[in-house]
C-alpha atoms as a PDB file:
ATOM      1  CA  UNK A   1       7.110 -32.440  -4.573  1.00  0.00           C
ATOM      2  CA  UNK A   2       9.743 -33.721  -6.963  1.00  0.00           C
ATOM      3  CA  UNK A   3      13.474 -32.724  -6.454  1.00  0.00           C
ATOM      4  CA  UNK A   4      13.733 -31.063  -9.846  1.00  0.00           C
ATOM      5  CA  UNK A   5      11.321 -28.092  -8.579  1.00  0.00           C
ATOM      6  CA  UNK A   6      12.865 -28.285  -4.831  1.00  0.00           C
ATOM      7  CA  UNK A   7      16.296 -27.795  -7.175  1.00  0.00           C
ATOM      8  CA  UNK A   8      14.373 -25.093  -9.662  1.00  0.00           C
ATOM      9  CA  UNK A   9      13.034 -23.750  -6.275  1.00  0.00           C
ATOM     10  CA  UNK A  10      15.919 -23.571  -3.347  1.00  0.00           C
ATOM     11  CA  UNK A  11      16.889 -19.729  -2.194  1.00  0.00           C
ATOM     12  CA  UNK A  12      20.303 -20.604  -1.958  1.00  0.00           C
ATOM     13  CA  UNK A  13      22.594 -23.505  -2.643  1.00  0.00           C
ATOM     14  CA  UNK A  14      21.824 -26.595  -0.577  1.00  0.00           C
ATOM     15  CA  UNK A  15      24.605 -28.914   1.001  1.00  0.00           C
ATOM     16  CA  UNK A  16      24.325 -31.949   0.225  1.00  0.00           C
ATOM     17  CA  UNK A  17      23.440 -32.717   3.470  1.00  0.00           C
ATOM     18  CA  UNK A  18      20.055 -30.128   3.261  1.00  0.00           C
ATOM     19  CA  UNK A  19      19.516 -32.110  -0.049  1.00  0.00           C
ATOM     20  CA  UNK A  20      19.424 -35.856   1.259  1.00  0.00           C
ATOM     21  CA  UNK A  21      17.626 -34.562   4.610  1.00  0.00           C
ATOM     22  CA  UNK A  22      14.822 -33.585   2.176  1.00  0.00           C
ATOM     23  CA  UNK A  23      15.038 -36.870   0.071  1.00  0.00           C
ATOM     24  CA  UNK A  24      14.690 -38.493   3.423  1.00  0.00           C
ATOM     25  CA  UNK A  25      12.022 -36.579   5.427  1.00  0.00           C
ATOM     26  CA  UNK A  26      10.567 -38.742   7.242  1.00  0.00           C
ATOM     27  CA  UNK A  27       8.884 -35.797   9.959  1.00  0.00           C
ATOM     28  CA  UNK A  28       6.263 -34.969   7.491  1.00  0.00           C
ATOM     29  CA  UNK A  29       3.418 -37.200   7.103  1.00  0.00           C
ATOM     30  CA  UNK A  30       3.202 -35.046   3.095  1.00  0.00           C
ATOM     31  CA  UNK A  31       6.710 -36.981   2.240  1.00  0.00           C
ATOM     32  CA  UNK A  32       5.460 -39.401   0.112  1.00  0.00           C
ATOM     33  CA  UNK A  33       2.106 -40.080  -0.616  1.00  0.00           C
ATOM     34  CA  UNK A  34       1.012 -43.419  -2.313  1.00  0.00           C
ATOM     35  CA  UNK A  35      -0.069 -42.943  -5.898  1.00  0.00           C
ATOM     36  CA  UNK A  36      -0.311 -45.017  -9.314  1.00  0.00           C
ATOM     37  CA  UNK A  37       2.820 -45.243 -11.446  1.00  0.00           C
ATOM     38  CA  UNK A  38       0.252 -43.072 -14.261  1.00  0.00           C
ATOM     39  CA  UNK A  39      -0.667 -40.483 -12.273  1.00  0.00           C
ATOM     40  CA  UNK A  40       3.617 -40.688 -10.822  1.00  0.00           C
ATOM     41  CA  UNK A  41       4.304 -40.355 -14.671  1.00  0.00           C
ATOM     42  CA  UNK A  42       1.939 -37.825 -15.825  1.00  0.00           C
ATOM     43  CA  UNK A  43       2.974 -35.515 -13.308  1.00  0.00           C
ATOM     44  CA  UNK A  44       6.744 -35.902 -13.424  1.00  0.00           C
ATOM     45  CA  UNK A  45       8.205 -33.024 -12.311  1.00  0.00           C
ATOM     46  CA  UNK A  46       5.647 -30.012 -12.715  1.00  0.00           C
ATOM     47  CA  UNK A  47       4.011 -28.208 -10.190  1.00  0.00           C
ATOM     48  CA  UNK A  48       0.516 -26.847  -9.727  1.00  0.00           C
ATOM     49  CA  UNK A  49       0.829 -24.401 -12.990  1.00  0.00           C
ATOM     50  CA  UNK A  50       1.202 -27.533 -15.108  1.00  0.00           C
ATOM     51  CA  UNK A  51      -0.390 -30.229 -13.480  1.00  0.00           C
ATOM     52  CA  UNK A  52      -3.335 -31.085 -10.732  1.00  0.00           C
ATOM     53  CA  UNK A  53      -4.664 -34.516  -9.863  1.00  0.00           C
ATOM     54  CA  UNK A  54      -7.227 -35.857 -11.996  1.00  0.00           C
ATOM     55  CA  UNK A  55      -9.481 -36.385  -9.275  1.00  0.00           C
ATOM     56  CA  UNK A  56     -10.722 -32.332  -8.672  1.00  0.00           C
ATOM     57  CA  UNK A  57     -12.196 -33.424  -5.369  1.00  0.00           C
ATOM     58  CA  UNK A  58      -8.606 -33.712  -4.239  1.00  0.00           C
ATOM     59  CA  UNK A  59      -7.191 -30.775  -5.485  1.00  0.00           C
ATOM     60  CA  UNK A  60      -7.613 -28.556  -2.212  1.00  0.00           C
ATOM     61  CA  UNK A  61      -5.614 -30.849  -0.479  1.00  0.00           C
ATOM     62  CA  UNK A  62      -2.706 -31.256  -2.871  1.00  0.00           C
ATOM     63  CA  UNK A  63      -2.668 -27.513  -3.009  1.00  0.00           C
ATOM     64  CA  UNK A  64      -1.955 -27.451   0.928  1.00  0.00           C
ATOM     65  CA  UNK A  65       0.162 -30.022   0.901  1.00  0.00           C
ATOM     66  CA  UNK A  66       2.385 -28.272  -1.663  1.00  0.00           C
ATOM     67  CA  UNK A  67       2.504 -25.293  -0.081  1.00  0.00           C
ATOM     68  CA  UNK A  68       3.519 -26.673   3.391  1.00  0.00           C
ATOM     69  CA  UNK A  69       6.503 -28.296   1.844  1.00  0.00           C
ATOM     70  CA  UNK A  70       7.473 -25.209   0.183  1.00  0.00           C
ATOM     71  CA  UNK A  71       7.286 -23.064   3.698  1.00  0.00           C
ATOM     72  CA  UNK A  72       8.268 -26.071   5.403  1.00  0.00           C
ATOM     73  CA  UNK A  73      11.425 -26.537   3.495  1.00  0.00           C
ATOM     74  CA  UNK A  74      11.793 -22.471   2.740  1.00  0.00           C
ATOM     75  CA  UNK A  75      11.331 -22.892  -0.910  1.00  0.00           C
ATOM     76  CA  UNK A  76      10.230 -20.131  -3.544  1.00  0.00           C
ATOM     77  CA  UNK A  77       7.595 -20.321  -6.009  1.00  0.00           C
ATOM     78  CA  UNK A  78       7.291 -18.748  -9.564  1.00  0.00           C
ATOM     79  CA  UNK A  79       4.846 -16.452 -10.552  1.00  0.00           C
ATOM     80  CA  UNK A  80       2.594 -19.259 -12.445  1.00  0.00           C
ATOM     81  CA  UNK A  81       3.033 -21.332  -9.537  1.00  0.00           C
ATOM     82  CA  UNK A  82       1.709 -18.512  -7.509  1.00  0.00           C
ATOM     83  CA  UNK A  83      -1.010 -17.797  -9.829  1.00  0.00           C
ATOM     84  CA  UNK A  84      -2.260 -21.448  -9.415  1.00  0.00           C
ATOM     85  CA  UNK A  85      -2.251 -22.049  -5.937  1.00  0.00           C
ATOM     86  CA  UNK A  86      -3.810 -18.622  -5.704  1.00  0.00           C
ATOM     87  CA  UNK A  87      -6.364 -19.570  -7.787  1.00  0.00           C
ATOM     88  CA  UNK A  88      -6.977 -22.555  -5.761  1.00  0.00           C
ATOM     89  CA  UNK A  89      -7.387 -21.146  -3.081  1.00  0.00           C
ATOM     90  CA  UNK A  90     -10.029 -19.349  -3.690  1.00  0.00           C
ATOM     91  CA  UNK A  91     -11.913 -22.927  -4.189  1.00  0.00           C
ATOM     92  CA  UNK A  92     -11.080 -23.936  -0.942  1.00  0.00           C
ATOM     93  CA  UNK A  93     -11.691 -21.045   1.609  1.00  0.00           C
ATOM     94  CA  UNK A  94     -11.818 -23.519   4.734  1.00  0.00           C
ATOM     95  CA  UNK A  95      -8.654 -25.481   4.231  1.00  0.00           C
ATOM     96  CA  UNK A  96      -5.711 -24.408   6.492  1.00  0.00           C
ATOM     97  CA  UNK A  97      -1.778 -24.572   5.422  1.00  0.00           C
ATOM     98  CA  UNK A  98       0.384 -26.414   8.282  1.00  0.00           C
ATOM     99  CA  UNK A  99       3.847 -26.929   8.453  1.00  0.00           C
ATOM    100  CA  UNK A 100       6.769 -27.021  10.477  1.00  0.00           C
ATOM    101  CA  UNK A 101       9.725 -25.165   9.361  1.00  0.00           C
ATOM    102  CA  UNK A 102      13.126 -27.469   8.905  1.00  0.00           C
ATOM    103  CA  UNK A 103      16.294 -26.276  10.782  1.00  0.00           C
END
């Protein structure tokens, strides 16, 4: 998830302390994922509404990894945000959402 939406998406104010734990999260194995600098550029900083991995096959996944980090972190989503993982999820009826909340 890019730190313009965690910014666009916080419920109050982080310290700048809460912001560079995030940059730094190394407790989640979703931190950072490998990609290729295209796909890195063509996604930028949009979120599910406005952008899904080329590869459809991967899209349930990105989907639960995006909404883990935006329980995990306690983050709030937009209504076409909403509408889009919504709307994923209905593709992907078996896949599970974990997370563990950050103190």
């Amino acid at each position: 998830m890019p730190l313009a939406e965690v910014y666009d998406s916080e419920q109050t104010t982080w310290s700048p302390a809460r912001r560079e734990a995030y940059a730094n999260d190394q407790d989640s194995p979703d931190t950072l994922i490998a990609v290729t600098a295209a796909s890195n550029r063509s996604k930028s900083d949009k979120d599910p509404a406005e952008w899904l991995p080329s590869d459809a096959s991967y899209h349930c996944a990105y989907a639960t990894t995006w909404v883990g980090t935006k329980l995990r972190w306690d983050l709030a989503v937009d209504e076409a945000e909403r509408q889009a993982l919504l709307g994923l999820a209905e593709d992907c009826p078996t896949t599970i959402v974990s997370y563990e909340t950050v103190l």
